[in-house]
N, C-alpha and C. Protein backbone atom coordinates (compact mmCIF):
# COMPACT_ATOMS: atom_id res chain seq x y z
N UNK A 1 -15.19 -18.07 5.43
CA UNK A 1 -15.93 -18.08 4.19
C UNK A 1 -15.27 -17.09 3.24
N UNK A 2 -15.40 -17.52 2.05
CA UNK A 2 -14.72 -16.78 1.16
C UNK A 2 -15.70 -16.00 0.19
N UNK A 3 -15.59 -14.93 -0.51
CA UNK A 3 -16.93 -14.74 -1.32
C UNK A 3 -15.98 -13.37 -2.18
N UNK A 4 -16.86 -13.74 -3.43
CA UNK A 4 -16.35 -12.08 -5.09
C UNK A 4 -17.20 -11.00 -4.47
N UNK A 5 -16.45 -9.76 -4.28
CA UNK A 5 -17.36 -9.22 -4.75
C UNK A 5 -17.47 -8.86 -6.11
N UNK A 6 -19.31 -8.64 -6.37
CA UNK A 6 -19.57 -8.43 -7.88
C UNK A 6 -21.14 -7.85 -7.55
N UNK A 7 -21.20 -7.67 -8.91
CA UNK A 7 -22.42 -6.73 -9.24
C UNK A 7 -23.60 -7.39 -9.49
N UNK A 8 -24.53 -7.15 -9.21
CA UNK A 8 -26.19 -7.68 -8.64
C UNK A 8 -26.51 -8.65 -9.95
N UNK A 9 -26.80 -9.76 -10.20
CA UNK A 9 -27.42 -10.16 -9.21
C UNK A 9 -26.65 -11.19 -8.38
N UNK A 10 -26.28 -11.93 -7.51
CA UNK A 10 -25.77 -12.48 -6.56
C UNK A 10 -25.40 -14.07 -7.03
N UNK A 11 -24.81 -14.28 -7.51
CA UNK A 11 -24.57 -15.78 -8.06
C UNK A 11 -23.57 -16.70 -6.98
N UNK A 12 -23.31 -17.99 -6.78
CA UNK A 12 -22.67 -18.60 -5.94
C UNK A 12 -21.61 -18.30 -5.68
N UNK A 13 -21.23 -17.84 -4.27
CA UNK A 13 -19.85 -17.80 -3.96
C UNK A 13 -19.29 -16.28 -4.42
N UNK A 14 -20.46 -15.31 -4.30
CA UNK A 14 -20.73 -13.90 -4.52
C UNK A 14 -21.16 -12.68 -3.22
N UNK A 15 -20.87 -11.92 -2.79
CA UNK A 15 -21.70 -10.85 -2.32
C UNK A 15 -21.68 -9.88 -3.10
N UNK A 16 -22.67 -8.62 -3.26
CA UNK A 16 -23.43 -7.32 -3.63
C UNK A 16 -23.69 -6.78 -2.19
N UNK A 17 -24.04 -5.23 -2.92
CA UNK A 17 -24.40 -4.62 -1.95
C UNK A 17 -23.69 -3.06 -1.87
N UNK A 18 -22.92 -2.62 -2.02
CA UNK A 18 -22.33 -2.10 -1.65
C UNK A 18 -21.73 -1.50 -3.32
N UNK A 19 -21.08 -0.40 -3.44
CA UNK A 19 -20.58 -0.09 -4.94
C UNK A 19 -19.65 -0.04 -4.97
N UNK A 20 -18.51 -0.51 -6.51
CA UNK A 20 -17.43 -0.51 -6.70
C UNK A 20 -16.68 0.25 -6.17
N UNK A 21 -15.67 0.56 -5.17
CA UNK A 21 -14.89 1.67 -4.19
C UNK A 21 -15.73 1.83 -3.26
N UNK A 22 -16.86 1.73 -2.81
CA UNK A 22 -17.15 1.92 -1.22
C UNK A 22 -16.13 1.62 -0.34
N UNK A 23 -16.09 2.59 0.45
CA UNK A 23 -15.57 2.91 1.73
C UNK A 23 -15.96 1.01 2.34
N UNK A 24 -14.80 0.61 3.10
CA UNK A 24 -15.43 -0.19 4.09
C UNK A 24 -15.92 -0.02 5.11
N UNK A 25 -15.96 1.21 5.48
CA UNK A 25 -16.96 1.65 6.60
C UNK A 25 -17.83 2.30 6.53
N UNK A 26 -18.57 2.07 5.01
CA UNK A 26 -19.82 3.15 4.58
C UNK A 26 -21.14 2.37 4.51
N UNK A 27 -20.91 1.02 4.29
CA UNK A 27 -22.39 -0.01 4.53
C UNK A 27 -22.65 -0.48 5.45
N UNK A 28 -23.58 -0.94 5.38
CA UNK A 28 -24.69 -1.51 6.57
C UNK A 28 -25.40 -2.84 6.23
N UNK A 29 -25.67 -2.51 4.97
CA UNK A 29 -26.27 -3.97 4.17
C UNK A 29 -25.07 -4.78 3.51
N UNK A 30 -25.45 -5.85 3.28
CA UNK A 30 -25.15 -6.36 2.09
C UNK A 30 -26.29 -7.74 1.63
N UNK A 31 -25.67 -8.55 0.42
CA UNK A 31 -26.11 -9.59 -0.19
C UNK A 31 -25.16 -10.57 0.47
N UNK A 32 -25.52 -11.53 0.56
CA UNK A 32 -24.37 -12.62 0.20
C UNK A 32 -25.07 -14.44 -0.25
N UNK A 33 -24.19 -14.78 -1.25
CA UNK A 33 -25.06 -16.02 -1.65
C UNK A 33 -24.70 -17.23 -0.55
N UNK A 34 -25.74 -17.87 -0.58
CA UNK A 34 -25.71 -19.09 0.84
C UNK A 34 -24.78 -19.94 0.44
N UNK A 35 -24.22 -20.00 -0.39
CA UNK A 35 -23.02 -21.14 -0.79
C UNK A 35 -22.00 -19.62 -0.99
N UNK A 36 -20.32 -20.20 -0.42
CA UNK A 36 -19.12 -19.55 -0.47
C UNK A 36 -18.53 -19.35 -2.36
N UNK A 37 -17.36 -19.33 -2.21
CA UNK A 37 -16.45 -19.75 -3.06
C UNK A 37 -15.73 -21.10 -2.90
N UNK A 38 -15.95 -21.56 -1.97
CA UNK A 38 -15.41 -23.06 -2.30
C UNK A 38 -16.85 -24.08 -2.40
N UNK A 39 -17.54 -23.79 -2.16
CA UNK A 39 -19.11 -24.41 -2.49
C UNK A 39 -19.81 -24.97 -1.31
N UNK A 40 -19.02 -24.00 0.18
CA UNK A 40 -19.90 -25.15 1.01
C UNK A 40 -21.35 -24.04 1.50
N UNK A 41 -22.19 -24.72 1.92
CA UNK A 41 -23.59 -23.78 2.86
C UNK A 41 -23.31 -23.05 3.91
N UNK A 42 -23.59 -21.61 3.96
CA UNK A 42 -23.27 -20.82 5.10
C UNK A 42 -24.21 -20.70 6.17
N UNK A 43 -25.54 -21.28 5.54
CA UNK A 43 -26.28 -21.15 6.37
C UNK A 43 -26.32 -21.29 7.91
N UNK A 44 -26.31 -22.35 8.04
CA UNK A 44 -25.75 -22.53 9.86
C UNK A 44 -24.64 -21.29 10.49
N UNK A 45 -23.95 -21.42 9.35
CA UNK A 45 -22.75 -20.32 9.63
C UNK A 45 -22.92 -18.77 10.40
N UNK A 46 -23.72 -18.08 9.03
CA UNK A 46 -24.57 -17.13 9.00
C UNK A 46 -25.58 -17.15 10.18
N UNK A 47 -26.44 -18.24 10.64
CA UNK A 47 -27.19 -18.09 11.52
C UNK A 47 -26.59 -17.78 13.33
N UNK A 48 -25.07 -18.60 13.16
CA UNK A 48 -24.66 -18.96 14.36
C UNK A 48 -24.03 -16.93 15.01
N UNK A 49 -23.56 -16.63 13.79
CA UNK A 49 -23.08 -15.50 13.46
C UNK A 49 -24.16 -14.08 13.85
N UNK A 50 -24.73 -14.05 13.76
CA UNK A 50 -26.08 -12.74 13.99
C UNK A 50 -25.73 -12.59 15.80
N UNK A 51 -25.68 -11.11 15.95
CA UNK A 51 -25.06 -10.02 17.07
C UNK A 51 -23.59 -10.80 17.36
N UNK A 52 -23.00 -11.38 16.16
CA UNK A 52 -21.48 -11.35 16.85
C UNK A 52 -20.76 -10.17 15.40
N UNK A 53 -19.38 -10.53 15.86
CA UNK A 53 -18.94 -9.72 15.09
C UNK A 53 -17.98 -10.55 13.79
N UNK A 54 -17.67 -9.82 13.11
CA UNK A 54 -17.00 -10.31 11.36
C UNK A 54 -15.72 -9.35 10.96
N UNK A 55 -15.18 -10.14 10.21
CA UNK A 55 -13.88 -8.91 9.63
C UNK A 55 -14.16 -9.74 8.11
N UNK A 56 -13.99 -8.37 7.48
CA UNK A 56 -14.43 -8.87 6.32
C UNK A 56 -13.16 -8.02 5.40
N UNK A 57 -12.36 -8.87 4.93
CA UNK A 57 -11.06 -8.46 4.35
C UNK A 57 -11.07 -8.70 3.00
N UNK A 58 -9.97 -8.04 2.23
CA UNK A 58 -9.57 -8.55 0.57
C UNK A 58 -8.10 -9.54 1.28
N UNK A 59 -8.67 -10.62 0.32
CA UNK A 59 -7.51 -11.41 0.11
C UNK A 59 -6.22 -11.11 0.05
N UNK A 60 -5.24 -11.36 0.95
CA UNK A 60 -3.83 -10.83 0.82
C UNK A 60 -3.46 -9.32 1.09
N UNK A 61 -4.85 -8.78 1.48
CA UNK A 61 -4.68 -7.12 1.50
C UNK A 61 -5.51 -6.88 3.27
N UNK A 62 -4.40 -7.33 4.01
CA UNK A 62 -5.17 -7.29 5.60
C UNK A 62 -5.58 -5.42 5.56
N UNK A 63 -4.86 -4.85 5.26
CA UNK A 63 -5.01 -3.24 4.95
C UNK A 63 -6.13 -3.11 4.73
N UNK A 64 -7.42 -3.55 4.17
CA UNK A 64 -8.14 -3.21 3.26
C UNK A 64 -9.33 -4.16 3.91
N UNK A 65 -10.09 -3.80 5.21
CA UNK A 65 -11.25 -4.36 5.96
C UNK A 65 -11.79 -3.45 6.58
N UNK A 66 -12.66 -4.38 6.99
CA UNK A 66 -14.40 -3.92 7.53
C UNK A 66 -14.58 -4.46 8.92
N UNK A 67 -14.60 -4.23 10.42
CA UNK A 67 -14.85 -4.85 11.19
C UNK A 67 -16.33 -4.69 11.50
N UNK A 68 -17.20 -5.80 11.81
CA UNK A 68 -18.98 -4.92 11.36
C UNK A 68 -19.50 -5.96 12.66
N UNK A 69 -20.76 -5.58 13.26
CA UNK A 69 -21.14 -6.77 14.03
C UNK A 69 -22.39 -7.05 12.74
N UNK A 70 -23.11 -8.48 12.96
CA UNK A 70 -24.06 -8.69 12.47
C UNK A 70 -25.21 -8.42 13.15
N UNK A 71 -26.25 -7.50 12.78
CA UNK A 71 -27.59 -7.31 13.58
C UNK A 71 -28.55 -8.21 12.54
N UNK A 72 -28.68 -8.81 12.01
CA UNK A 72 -29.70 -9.54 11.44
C UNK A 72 -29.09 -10.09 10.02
N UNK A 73 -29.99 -11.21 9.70
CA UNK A 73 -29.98 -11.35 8.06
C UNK A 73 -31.40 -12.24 7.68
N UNK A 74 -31.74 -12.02 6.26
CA UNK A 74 -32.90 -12.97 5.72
C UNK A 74 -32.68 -13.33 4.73
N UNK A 75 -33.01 -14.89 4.70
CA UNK A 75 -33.17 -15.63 3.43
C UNK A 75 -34.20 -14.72 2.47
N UNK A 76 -33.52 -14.11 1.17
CA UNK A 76 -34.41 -13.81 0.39
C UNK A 76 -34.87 -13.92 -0.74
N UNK A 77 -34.21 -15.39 -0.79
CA UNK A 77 -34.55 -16.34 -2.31
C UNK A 77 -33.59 -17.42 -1.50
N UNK A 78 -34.00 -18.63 -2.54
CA UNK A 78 -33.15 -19.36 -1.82
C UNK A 78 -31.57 -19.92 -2.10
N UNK A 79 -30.98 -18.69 -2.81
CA UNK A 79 -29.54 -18.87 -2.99
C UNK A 79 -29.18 -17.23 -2.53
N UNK A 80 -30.18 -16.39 -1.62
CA UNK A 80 -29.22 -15.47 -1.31
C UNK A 80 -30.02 -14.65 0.16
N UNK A 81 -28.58 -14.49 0.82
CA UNK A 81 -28.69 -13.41 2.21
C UNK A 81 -28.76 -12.06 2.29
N UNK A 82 -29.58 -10.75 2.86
CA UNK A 82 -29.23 -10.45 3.25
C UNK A 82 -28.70 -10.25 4.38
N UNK A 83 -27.91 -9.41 5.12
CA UNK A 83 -27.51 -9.23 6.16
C UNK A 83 -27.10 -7.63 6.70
N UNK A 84 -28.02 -7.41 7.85
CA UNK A 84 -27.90 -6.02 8.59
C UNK A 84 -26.73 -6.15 9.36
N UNK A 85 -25.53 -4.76 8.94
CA UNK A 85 -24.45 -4.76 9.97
C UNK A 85 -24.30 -3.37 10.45
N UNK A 86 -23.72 -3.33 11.49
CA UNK A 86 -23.05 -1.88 12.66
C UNK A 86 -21.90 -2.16 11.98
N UNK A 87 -21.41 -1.15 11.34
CA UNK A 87 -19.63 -0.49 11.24
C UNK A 87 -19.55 -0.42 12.50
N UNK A 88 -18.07 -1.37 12.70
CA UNK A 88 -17.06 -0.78 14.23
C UNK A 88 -16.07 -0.19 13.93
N UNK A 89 -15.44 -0.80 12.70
CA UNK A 89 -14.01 0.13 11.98
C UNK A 89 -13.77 -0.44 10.67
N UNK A 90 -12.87 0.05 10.70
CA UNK A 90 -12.33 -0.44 9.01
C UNK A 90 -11.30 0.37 8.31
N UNK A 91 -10.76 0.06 7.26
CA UNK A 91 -9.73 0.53 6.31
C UNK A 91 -10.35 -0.02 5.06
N UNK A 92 -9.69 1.24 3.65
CA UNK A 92 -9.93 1.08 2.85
C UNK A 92 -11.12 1.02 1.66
N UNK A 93 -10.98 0.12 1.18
CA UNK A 93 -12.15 0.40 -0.19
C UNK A 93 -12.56 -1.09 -0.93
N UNK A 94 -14.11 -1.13 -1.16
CA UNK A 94 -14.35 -2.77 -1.46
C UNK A 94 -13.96 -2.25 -3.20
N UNK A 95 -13.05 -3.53 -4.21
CA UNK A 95 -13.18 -3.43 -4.98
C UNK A 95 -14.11 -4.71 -6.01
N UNK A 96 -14.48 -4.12 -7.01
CA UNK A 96 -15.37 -4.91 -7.83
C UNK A 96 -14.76 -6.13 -8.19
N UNK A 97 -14.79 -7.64 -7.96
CA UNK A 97 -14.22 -8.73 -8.60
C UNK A 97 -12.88 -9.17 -7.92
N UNK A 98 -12.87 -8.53 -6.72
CA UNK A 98 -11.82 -9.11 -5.65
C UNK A 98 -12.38 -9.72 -5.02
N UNK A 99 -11.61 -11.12 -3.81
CA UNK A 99 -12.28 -11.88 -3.41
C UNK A 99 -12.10 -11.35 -2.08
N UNK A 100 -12.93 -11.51 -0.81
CA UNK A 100 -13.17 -11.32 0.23
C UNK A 100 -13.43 -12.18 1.54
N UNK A 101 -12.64 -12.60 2.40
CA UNK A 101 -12.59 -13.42 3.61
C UNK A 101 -13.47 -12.82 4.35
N UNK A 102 -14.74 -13.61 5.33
CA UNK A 102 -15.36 -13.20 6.10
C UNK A 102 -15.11 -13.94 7.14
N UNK A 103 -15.26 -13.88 8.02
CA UNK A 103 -14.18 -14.61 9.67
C UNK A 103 -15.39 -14.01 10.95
N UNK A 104 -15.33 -14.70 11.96
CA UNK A 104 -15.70 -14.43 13.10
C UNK A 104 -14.78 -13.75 13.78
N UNK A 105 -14.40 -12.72 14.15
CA UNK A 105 -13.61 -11.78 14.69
C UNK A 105 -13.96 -10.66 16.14
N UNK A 106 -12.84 -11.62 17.21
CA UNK A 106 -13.07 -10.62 18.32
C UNK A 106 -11.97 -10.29 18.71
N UNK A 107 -11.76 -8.97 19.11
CA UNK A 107 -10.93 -8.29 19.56
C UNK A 107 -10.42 -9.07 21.19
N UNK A 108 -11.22 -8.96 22.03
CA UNK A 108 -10.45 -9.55 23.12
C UNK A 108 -11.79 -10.33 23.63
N UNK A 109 -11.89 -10.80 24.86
CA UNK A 109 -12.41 -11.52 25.82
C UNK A 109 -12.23 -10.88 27.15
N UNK A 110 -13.14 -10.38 27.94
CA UNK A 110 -13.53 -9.38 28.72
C UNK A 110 -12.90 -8.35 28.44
N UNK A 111 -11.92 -7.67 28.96
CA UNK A 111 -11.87 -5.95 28.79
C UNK A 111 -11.40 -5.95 27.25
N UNK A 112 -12.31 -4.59 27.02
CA UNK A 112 -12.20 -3.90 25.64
C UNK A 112 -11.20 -3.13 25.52
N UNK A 113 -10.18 -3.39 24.35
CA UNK A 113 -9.16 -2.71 24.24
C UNK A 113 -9.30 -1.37 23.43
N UNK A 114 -9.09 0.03 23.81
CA UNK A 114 -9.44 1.06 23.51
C UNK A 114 -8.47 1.20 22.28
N UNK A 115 -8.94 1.83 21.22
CA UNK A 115 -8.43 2.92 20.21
C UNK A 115 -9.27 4.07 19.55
N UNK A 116 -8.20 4.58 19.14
CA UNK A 116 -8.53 6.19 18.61
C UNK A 116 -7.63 5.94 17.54
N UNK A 117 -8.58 6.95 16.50
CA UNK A 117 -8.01 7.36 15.37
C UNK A 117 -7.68 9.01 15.15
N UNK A 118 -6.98 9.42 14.71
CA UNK A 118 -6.06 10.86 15.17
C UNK A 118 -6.33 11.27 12.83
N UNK A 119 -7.05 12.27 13.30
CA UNK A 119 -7.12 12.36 11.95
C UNK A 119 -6.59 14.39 11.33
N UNK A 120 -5.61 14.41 10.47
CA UNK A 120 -4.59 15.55 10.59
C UNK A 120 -5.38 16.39 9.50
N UNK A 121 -6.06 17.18 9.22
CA UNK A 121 -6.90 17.16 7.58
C UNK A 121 -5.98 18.15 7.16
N UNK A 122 -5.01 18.88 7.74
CA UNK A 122 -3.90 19.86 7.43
C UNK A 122 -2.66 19.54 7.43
N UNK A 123 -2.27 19.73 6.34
CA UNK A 123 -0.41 19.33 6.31
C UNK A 123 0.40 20.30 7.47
N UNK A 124 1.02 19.53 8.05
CA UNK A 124 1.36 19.46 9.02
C UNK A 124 2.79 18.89 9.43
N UNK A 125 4.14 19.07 9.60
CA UNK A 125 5.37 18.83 10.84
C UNK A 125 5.01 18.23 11.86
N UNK A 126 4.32 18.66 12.70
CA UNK A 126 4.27 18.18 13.95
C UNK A 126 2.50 17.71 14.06
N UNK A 127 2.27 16.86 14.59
CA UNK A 127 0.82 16.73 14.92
C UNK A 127 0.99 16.72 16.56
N UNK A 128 -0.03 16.95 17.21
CA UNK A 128 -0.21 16.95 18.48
C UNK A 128 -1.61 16.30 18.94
N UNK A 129 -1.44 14.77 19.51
CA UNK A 129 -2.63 14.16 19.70
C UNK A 129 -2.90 13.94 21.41
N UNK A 130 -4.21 14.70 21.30
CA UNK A 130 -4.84 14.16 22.30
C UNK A 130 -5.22 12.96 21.98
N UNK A 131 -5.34 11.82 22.87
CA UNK A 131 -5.87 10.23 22.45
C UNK A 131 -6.95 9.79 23.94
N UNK A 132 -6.54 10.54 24.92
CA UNK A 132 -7.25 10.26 26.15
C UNK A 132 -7.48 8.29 26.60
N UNK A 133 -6.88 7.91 26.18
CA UNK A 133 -6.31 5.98 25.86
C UNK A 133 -6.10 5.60 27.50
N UNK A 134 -5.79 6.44 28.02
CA UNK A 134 -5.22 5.83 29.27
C UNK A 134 -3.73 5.52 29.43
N UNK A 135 -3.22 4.87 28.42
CA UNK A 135 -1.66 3.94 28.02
C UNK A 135 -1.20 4.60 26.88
N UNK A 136 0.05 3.94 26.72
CA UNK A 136 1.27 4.47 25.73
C UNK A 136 0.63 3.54 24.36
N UNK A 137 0.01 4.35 22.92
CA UNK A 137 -0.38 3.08 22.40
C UNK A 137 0.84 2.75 21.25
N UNK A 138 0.29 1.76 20.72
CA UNK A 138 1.22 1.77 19.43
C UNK A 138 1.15 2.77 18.36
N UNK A 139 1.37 2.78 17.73
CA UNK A 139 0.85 4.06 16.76
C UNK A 139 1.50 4.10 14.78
N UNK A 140 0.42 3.88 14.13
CA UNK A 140 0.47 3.44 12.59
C UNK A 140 -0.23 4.77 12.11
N UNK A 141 0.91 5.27 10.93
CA UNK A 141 0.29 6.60 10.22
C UNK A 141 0.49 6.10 8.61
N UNK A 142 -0.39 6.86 8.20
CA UNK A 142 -0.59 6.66 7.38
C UNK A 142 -1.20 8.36 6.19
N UNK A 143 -0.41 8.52 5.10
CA UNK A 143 -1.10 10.09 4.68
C UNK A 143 -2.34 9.73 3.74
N UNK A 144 -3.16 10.74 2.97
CA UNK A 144 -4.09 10.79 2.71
C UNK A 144 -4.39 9.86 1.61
N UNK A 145 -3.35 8.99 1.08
CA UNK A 145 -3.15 7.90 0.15
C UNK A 145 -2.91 6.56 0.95
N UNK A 146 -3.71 6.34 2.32
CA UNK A 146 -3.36 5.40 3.05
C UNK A 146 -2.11 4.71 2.99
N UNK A 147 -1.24 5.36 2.78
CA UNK A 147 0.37 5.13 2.20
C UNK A 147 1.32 4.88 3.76
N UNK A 148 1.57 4.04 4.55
CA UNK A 148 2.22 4.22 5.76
C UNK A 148 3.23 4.90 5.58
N UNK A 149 3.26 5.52 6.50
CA UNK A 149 4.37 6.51 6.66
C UNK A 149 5.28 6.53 8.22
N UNK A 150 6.32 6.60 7.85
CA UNK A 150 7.24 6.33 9.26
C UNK A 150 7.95 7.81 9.90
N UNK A 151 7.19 7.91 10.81
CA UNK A 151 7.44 9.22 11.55
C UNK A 151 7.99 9.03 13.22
N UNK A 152 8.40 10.10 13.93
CA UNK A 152 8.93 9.89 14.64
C UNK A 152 7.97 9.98 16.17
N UNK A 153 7.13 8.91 17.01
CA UNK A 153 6.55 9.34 17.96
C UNK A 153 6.96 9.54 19.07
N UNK A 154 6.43 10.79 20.13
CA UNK A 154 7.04 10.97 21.36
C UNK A 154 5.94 11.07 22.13
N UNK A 155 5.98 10.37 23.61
CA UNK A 155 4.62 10.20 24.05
C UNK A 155 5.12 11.06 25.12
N UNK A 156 4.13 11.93 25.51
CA UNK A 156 3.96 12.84 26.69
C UNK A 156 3.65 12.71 27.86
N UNK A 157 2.61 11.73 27.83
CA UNK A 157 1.91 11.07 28.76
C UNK A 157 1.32 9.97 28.41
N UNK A 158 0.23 9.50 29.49
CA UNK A 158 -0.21 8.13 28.85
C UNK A 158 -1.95 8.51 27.93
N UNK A 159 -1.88 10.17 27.71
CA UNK A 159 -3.11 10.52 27.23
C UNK A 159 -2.75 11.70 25.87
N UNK A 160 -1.21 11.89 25.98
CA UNK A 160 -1.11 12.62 24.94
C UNK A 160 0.20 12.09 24.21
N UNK A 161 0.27 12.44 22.91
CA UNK A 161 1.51 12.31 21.96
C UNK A 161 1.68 13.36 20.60
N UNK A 162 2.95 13.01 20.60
CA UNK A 162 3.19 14.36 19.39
C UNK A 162 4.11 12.98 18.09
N UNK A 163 3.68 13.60 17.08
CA UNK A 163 4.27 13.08 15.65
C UNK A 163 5.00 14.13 15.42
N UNK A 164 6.59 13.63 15.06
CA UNK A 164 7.38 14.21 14.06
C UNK A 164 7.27 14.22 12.71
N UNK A 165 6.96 14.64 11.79
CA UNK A 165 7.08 13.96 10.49
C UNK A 165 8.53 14.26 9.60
N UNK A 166 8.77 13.82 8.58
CA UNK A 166 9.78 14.85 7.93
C UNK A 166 9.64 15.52 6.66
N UNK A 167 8.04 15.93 6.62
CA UNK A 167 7.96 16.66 5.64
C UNK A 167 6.60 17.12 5.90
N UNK A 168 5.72 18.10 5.84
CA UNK A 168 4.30 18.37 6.51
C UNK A 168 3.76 17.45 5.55
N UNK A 169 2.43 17.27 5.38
CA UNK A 169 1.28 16.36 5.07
C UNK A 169 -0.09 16.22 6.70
N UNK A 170 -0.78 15.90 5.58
CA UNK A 170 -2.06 15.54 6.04
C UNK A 170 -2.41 14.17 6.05
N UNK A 171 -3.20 13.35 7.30
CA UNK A 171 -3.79 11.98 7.26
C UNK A 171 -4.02 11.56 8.16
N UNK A 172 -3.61 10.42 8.73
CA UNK A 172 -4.17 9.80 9.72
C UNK A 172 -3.40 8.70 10.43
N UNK A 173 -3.68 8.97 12.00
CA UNK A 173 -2.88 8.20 12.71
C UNK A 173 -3.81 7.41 13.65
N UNK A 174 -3.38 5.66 13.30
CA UNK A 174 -4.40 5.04 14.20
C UNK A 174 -3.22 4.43 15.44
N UNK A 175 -4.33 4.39 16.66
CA UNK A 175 -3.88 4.28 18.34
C UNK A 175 -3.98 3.40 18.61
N UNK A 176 -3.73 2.32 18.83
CA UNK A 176 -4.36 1.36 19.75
C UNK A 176 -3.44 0.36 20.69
């Protein structure tokens, strides 16, 4: 399903909820109208959907999502949803009048694949991460401008690792 975000009140092929630059991992609610952006009914959709999970992305910008489960939603007129969600993760920031893919999204099928996020709030050369993962993970950094950044990793074990960088900075390194 495809859907704008935009500002209240909720017109076809719209969600609300949430404010221009919110964090994608700062809501819980939202709106969304029972017809998409291409005009079909979500309803069934939406219904089939409640305690599974969603990735809710900007178009062309995989960087820039929300992984959420659905705990509920209600018809509360009859062209619009809400819907109660759990943040599981996410990147980035919802912007006003961008369009947004919502998807049924699971990570795996029986075992849960572990990650950690390694967060540096001090500029920094070297980071030194505990990750406690179990395994060697992959590893995506990124500085305080979610800007990827290519640094040098050396794994210690299968529970610790160190970042080279080549210049100190502060941000964040995701594990998985």
């Amino acid at each position: 399903m495809v859907f704008k975000f935009a500002n209240t009140p909720t017109e076809t092929g719209e969600f609300t909820g949430p404010a221009d630059n919110d964090l994608m991992t700062s809501f819980t609610t939202l709106s969304i109208s029972t017809i998409d952006s291409s005009g079909q009914q979500t309803k069934a959709f939406i219904e089939y959907l409640v305690g599974n999970n969603i990735l809710i992305n900007e178009q062309n910008r995989i960087d820039q999502f929300g992984h959420y489960k659905i705990d509920s939603y209600t018809q509360v007129t009859s062209s619009v949803y809400d819907l109660g969600l759990t943040n599981i993760g996410g990147n980035g920031n919802l912007v006003l009048d961008k369009h947004y893919d919502f998807a049924t999204f699971t990570i795996s099928t029986g075992l849960e694949d572990k990650t950690f996020v390694f967060e540096q709030g001090i500029p920094a050369l070297v980071w030194n991460v505990n990750h406690d993962l179990g395994k060697f993970p992959s590893v995506s950094i990124v500085d305080t401008s979610n800007t990827n950044v290519f640094s040098q990793v050396d794994y210690v074990d299968n529970n610790n690792l160190t970042i080279t960088n080549t210049a100190a900075f502060a941000g964040k390194a995701y594990l998985n």
